[in-house]
Protein backbone atom coordinates (compact mmCIF):
# COMPACT_ATOMS: atom_id res chain seq x y z
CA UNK A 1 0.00 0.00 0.00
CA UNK A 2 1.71 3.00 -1.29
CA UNK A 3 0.15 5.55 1.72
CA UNK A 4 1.71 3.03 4.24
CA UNK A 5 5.14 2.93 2.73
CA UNK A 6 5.18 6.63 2.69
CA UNK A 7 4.21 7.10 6.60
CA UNK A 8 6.88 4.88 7.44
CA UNK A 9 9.17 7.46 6.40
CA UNK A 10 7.98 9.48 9.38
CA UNK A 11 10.59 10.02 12.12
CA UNK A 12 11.10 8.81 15.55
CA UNK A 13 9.57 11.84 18.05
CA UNK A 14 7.29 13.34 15.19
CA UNK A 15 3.57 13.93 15.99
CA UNK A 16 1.49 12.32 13.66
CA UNK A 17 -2.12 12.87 12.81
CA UNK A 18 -3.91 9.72 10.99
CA UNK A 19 -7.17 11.01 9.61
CA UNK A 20 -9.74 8.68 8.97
CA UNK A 21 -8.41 5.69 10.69
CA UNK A 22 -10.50 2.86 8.87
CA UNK A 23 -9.01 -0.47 10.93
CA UNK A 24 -5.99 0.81 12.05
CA UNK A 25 -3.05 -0.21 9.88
CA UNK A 26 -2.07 3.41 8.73
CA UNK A 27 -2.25 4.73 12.65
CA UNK A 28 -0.14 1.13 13.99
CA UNK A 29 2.45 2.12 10.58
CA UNK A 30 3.10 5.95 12.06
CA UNK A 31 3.34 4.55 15.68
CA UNK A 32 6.00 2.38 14.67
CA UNK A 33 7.66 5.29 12.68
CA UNK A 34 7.69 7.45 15.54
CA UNK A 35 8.24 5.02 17.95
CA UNK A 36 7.85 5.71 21.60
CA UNK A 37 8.41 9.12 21.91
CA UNK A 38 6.31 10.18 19.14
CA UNK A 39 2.47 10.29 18.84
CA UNK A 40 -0.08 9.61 16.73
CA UNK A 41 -3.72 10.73 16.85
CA UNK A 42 -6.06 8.68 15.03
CA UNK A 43 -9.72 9.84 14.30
CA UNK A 44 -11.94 7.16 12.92
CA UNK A 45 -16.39 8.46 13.11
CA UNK A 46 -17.76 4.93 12.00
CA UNK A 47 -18.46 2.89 14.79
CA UNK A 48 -17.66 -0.74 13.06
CA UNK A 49 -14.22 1.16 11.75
CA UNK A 50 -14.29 2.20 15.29
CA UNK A 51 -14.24 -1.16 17.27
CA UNK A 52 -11.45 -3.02 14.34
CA UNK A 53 -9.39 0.28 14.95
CA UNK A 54 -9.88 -0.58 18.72
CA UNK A 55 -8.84 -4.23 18.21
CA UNK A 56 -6.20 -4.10 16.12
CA UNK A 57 -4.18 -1.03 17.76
CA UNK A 58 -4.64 -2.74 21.38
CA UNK A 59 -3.25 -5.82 19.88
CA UNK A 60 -0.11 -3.86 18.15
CA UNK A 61 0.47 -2.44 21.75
CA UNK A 62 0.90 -5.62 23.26
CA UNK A 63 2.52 -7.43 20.67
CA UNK A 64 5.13 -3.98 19.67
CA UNK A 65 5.01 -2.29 23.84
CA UNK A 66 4.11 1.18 21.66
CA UNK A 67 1.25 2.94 23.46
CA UNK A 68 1.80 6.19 21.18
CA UNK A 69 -1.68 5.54 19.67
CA UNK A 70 -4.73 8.46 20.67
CA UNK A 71 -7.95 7.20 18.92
CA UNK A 72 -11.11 9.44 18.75
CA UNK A 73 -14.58 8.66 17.81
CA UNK A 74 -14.67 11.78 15.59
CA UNK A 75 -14.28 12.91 12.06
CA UNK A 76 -12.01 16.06 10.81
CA UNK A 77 -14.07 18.34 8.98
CA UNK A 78 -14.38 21.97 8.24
CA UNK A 79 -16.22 23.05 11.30
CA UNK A 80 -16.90 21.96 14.60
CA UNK A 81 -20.15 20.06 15.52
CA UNK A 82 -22.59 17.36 14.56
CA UNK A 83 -21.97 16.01 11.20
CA UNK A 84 -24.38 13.24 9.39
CA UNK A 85 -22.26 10.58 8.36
CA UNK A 86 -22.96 7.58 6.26
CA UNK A 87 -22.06 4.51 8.55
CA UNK A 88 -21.67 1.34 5.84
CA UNK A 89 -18.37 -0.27 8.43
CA UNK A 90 -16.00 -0.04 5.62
CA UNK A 91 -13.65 2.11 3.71
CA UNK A 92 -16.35 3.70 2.32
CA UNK A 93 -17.88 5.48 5.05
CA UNK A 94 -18.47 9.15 4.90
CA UNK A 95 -20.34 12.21 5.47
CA UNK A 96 -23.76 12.09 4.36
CA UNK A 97 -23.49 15.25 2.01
CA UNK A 98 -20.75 13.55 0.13
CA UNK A 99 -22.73 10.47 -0.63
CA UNK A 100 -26.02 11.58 -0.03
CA UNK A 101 -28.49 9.08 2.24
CA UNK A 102 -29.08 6.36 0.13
CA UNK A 103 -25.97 4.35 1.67
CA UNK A 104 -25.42 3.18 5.03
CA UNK A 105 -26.84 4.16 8.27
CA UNK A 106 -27.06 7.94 8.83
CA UNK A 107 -26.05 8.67 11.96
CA UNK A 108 -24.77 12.20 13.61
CA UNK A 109 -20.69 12.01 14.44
CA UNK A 110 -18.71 14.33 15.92
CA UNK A 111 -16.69 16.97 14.03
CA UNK A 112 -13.76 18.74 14.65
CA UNK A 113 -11.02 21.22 12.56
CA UNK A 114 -7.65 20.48 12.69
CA UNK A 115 -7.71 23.71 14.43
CA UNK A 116 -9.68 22.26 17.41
CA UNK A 117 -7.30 19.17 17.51
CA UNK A 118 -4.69 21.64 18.21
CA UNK A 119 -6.21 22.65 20.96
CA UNK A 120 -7.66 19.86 22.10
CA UNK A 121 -4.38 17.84 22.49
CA UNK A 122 -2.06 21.23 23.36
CA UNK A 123 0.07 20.52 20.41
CA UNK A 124 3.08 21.58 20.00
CA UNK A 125 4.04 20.52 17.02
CA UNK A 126 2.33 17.94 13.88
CA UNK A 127 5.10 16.78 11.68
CA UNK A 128 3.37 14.63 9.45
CA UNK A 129 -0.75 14.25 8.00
CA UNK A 130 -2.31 11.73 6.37
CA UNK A 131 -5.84 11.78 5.45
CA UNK A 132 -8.44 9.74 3.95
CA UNK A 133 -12.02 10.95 4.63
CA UNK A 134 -13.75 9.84 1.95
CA UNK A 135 -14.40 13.35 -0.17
CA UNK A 136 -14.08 15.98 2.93
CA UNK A 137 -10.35 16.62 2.11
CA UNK A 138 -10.68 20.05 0.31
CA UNK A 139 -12.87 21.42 2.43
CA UNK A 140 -10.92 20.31 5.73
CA UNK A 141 -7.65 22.04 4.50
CA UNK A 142 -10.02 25.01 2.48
CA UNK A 143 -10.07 26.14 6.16
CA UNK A 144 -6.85 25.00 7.99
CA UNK A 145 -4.46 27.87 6.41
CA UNK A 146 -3.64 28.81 9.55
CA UNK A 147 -2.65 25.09 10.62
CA UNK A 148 -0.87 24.37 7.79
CA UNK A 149 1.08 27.69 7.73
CA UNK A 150 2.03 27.11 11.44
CA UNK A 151 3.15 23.20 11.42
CA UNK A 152 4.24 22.69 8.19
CA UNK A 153 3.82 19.02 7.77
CA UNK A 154 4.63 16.58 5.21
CA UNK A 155 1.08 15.10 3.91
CA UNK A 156 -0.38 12.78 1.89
CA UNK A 157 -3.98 12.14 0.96
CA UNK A 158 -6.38 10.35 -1.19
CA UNK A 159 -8.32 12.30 -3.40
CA UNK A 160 -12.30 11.60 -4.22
CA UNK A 161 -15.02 12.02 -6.25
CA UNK A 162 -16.95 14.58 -5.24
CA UNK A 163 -20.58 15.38 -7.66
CA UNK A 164 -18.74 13.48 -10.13
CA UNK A 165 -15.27 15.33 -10.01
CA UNK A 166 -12.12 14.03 -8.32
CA UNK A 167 -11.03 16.69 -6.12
CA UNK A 168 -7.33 16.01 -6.84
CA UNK A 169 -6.66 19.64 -8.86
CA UNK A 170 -8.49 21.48 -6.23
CA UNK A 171 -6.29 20.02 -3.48
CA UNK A 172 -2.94 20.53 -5.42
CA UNK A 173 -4.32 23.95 -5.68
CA UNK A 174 -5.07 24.90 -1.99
CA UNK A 175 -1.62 23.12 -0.90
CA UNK A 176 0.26 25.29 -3.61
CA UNK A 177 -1.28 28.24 -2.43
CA UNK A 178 -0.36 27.40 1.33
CA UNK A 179 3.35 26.95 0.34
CA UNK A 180 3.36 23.55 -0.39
CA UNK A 181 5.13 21.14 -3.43
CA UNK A 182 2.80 18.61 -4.49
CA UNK A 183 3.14 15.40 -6.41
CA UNK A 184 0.17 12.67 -8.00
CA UNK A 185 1.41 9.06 -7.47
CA UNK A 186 -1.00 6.62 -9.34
CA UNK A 187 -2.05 3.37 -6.98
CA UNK A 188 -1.68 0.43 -8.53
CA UNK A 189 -4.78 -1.30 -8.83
CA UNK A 190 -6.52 1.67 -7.53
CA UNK A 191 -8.74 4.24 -9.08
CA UNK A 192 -7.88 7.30 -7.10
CA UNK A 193 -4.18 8.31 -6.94
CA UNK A 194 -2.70 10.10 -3.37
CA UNK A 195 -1.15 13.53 -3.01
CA UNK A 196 2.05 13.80 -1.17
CA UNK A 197 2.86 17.02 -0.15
CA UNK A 198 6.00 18.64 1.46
CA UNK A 199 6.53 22.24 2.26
CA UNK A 200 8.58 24.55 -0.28
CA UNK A 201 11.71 25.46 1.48
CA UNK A 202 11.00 29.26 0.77
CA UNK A 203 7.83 28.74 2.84
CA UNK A 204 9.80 28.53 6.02
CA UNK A 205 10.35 24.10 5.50
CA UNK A 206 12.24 23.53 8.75
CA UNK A 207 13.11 20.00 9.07
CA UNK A 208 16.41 19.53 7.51
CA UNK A 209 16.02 16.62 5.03
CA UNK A 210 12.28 16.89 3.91
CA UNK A 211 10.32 15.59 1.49
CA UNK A 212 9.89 12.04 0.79
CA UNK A 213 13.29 10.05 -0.39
């Protein structure tokens, strides 16, 4: 999985924000990147996701000793509050507006901005962001400027189809206008590619070797 092999490139210590958890694997990959003095926050809204996520990362913590792992019941979006989500308890969950009500159970999740996570968590510092949330990802980083501007951290997300248009230009787009350097990479076997994103050196890129290698 192409995501996976580029979150493994995160760095022991880094703070690492996995969002839209799914079962796990992508939050268990960063905490063994960052090892035990890094953390990961993991937000996964669907409540089957929910209970594999719980599963899998209490199992990885007994087998690996890595208790790094923060999981919330909540979804990232581009405001704070109630948000109806379309519960189907696979990688295909997502927020009712996105795929309208014919799929899944509609049920009312949490949501919070990546500002709020910020706060919520008193952090310091996010070096790396990887998010999957099923169609929300322009809107979540329309409105996280500020976030983006302060951390500066390597990304990469999935792109979807959103009304019938992937939102992979309008993402490349925002990022480039935050400071960012963005490249496609196609997924084998996959229809949607993932963005990886680092920040332009000009933009204030602090971490010595950047990018991905």
């Amino acid at each position: 999985m192409p995501a996976v092999r580029l979150i493994r490139r995160a760095r022991h210590g880094d703070v690492a924000l996995d969002l839209g958890g799914y079962c796990g694997l992508t939050a268990i990959a960063f905490s063994k990147a960052v090892g035990a003095r890094g953390r990961v926050i993991a937000l996964e809204p669907d409540p089957q996701n929910l209970k594999a996520c719980q599963t899998n990362i209490a199992e990885h913590q007994r087998v690996n000793g890595l208790a790094n792992i923060t999981l919330r019941s909540s979804a990232v979006g581009d405001i704070n509050g109630l948000l109806p989500f379309s519960s189907e308890g696979s990688m295909g969950s997502a927020a009712a507006v996105i795929v309208g009500g014919g799929r899944g159970s509609v049920i009312h999740v949490e949501a919070v901005t990546l500002d709020q996570l910020v706060l919520d968590y008193q952090l310091e510092r996010v070096a790396f962001v990887k998010m999957d949330i099923e169609g929300m990802e322009l809107g979540v980083l329309q409105r996280a400027e500020a976030f983006l501007r302060r951390f500066r951290p390597r990304l990469v997300i999935e792109p979807h189809y959103v009304a019938g248009v992937l939102t992979t230009d309008g993402i490349v787009s925002c990022l480039t206008g935050c400071g960012y350097a963005c490249e496609v990479i196609e997924q084998y076997g996959v229809a949607l590619p993932l963005i990886t994103a680092v920040p332009n050196a000009a933009s204030g890129e602090s971490r010595a070797s950047g990018g991905y290698q």
